[in-house]
C-alpha atoms as a PDB file:
ATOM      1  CA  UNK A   1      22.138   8.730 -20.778  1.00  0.00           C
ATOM      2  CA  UNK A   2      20.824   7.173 -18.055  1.00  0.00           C
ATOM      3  CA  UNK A   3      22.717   8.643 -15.291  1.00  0.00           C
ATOM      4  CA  UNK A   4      21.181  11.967 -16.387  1.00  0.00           C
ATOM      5  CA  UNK A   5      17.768  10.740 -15.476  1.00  0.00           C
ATOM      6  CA  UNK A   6      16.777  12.566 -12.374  1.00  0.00           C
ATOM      7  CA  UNK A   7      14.648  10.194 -10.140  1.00  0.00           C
ATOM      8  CA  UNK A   8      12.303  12.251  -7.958  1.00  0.00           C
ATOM      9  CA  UNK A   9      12.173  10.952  -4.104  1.00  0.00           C
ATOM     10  CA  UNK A  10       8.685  10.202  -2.756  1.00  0.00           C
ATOM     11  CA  UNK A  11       7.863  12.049   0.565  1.00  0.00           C
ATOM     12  CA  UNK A  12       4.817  11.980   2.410  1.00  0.00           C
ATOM     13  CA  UNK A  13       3.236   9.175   0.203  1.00  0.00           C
ATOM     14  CA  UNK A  14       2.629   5.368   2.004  1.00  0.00           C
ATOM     15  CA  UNK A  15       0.154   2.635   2.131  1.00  0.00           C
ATOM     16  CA  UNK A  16      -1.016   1.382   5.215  1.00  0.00           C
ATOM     17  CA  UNK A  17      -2.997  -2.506   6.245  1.00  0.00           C
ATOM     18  CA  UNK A  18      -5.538  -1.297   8.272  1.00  0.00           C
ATOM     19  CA  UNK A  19      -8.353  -3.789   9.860  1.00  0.00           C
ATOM     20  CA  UNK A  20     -12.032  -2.767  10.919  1.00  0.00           C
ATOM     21  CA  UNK A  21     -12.359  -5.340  13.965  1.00  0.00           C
ATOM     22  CA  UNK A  22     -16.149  -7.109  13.339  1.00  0.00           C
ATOM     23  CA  UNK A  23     -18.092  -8.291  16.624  1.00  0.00           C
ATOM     24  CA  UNK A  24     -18.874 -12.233  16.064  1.00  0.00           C
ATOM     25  CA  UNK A  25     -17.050 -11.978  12.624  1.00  0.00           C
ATOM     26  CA  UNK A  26     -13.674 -12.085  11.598  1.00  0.00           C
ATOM     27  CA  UNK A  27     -11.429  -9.272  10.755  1.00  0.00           C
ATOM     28  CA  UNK A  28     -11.983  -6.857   7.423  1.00  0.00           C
ATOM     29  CA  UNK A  29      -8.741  -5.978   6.560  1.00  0.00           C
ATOM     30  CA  UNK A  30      -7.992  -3.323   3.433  1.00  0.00           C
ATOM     31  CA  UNK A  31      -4.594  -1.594   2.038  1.00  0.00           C
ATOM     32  CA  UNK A  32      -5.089   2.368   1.849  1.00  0.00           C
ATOM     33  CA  UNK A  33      -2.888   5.020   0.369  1.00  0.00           C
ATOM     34  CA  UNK A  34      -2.426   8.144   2.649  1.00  0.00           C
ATOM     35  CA  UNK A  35      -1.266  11.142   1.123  1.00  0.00           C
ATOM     36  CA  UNK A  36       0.177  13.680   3.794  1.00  0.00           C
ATOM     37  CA  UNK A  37       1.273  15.997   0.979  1.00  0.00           C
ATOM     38  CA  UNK A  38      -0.099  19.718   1.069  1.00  0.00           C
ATOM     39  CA  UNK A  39      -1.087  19.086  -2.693  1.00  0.00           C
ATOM     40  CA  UNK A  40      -2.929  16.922  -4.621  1.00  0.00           C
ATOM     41  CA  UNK A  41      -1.731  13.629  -6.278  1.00  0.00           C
ATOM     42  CA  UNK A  42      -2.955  13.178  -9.900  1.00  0.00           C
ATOM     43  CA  UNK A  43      -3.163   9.852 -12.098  1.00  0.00           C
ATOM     44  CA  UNK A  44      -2.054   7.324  -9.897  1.00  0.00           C
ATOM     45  CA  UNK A  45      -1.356   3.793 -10.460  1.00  0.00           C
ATOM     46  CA  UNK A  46      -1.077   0.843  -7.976  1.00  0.00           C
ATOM     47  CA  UNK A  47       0.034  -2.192  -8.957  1.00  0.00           C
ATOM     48  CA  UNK A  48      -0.519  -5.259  -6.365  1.00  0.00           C
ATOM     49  CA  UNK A  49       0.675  -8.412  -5.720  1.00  0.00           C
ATOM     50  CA  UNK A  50       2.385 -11.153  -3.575  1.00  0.00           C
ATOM     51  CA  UNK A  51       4.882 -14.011  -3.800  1.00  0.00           C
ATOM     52  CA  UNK A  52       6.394 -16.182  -1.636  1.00  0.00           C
ATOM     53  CA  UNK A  53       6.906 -19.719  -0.160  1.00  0.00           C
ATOM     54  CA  UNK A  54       5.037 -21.948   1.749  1.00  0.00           C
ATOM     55  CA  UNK A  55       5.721 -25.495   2.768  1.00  0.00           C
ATOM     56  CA  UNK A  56       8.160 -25.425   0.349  1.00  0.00           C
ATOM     57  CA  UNK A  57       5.951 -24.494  -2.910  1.00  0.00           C
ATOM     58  CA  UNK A  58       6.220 -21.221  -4.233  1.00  0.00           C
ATOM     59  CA  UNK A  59       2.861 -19.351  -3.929  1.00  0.00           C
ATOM     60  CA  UNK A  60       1.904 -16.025  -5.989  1.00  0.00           C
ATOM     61  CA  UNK A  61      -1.530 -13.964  -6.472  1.00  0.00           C
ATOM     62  CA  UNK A  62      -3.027 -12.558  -9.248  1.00  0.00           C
ATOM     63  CA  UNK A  63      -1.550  -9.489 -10.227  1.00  0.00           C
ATOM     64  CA  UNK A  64      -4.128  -6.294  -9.856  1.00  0.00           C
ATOM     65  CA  UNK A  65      -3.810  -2.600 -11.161  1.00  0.00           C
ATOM     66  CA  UNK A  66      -5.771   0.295  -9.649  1.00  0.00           C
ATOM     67  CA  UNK A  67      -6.555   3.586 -10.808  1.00  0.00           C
ATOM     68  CA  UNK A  68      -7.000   6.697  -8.724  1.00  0.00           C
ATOM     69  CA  UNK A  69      -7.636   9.946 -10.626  1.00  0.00           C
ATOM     70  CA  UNK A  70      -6.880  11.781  -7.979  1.00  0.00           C
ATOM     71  CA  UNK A  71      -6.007  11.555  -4.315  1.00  0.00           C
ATOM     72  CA  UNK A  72      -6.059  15.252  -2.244  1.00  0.00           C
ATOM     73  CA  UNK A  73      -3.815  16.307  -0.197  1.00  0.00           C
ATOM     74  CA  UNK A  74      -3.963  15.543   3.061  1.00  0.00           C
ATOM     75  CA  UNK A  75      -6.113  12.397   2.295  1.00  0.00           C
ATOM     76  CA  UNK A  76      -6.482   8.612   2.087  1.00  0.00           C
ATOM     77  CA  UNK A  77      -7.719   7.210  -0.863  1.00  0.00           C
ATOM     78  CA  UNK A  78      -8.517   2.788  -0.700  1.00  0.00           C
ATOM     79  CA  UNK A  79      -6.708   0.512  -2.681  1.00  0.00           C
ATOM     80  CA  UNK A  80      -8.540  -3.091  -2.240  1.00  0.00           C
ATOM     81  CA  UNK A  81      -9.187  -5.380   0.218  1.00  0.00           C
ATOM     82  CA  UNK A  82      -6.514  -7.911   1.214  1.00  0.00           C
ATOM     83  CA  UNK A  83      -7.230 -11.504   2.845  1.00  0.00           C
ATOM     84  CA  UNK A  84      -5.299 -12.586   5.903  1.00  0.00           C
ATOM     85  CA  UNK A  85      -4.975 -15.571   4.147  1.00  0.00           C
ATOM     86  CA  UNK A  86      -1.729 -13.884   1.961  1.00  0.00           C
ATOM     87  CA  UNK A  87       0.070 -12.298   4.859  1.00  0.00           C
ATOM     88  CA  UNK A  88       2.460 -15.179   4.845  1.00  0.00           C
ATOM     89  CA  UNK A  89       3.469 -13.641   1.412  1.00  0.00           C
ATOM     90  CA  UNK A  90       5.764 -10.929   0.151  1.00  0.00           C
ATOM     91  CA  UNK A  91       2.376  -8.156  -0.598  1.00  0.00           C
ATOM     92  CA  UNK A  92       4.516  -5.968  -3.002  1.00  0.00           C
ATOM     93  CA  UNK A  93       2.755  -2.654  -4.305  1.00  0.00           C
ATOM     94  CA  UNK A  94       4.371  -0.264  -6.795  1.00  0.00           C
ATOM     95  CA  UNK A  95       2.870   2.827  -6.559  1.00  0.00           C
ATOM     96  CA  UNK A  96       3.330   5.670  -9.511  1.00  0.00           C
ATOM     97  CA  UNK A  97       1.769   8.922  -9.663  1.00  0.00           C
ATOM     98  CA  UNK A  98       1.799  12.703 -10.997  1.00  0.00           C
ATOM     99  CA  UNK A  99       2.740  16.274  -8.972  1.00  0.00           C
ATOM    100  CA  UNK A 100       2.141  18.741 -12.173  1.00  0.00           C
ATOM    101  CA  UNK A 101       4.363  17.136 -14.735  1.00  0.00           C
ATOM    102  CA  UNK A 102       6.408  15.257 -12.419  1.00  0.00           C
ATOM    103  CA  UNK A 103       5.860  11.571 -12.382  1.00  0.00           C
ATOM    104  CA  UNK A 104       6.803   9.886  -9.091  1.00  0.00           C
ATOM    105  CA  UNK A 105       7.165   5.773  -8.232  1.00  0.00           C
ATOM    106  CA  UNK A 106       7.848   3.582  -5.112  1.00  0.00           C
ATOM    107  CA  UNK A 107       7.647  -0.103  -4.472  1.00  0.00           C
ATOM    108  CA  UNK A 108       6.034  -0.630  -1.127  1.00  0.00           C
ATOM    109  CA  UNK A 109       6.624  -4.093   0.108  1.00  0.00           C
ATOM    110  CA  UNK A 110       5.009  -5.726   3.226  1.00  0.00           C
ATOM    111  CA  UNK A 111       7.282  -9.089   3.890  1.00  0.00           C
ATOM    112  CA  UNK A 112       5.944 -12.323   5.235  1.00  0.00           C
ATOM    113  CA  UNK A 113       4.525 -12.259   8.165  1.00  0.00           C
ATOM    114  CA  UNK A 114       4.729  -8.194   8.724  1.00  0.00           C
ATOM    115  CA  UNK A 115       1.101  -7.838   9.159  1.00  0.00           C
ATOM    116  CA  UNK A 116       0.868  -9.324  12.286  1.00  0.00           C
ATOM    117  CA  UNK A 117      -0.637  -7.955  15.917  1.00  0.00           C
ATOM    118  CA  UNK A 118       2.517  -7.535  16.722  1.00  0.00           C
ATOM    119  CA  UNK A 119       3.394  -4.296  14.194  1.00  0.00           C
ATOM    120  CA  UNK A 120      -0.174  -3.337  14.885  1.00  0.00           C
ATOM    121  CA  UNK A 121      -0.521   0.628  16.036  1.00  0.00           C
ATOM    122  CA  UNK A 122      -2.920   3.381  15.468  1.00  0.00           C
ATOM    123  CA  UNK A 123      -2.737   5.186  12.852  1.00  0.00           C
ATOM    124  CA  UNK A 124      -4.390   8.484  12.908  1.00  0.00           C
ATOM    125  CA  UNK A 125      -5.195   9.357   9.294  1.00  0.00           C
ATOM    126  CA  UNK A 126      -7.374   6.074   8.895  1.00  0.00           C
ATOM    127  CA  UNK A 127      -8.513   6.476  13.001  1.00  0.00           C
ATOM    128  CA  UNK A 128      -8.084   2.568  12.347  1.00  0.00           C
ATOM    129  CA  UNK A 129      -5.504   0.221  13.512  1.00  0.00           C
ATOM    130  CA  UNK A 130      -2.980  -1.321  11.064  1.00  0.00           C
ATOM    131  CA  UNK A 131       0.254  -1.465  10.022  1.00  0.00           C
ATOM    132  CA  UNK A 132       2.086   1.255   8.177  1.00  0.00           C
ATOM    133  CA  UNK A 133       4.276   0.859   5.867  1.00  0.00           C
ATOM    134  CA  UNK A 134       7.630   2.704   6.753  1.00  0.00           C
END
């Protein structure tokens, strides 16, 4: 039965925005995966994309899957690049991945307008700035 299903919670696992700030050229921005576990991560899967509204029309991205084989602990591993252009969106990522034979999965979702200078710290594991997902 379903209710016999034990679902695992994630710890220590999140995706950060970060940007790398350009002199004379715009922003890079990219969408990391930190891993502060003291073990590895093994077979994960990231699944990207983002939705929304604008002026009234609904707006959505091509959806992209990523594979990492495996992400050590204590580490960051990159997911893709990700244009300013969407951050009036919903920038959903579900996240699935392996401890031994334990399969773990979390939907990270950045909401409209989130990734902003505004929500904009340090974050240490990157030494970038960006905005962590909480």
């Amino acid at each position: 039965m379903i209710k016999d299903i034990e679902i695992p919670e994630v710890k220590n696992v999140t995706l950060a925005v970060a940007r790398k700030k350009n002199i004379g050229e715009s922003d890079e921005w990219k969408v990391y995966l930190i891993n502060n576990n003291d073990h590895p991560i093994e077979n994960t899967l990231v699944s990207s994309k983002g939705y929304g509204e604008k002026d009234g029309e609904q707006q959505r991205t091509s959806i992209l899957r990523h594979f990492l084989e495996t992400v050590p602990a204590n580490s960051i591993a990159l997911i893709e690049p990700i244009d300013p252009a969407v951050f009036h969106l919903n920038n959903e990522y579900w996240v699935s991945y392996y401890i031994g034979s334990q399969i773990f999965d979390k939907r990270f979702v950045f909401v409209p307008d989130t990734i902003c200078e505004e929500n904009i710290s340090f974050i240490k594991e990157l030494e970038m700035e960006g905005v962590l997902h909480s």
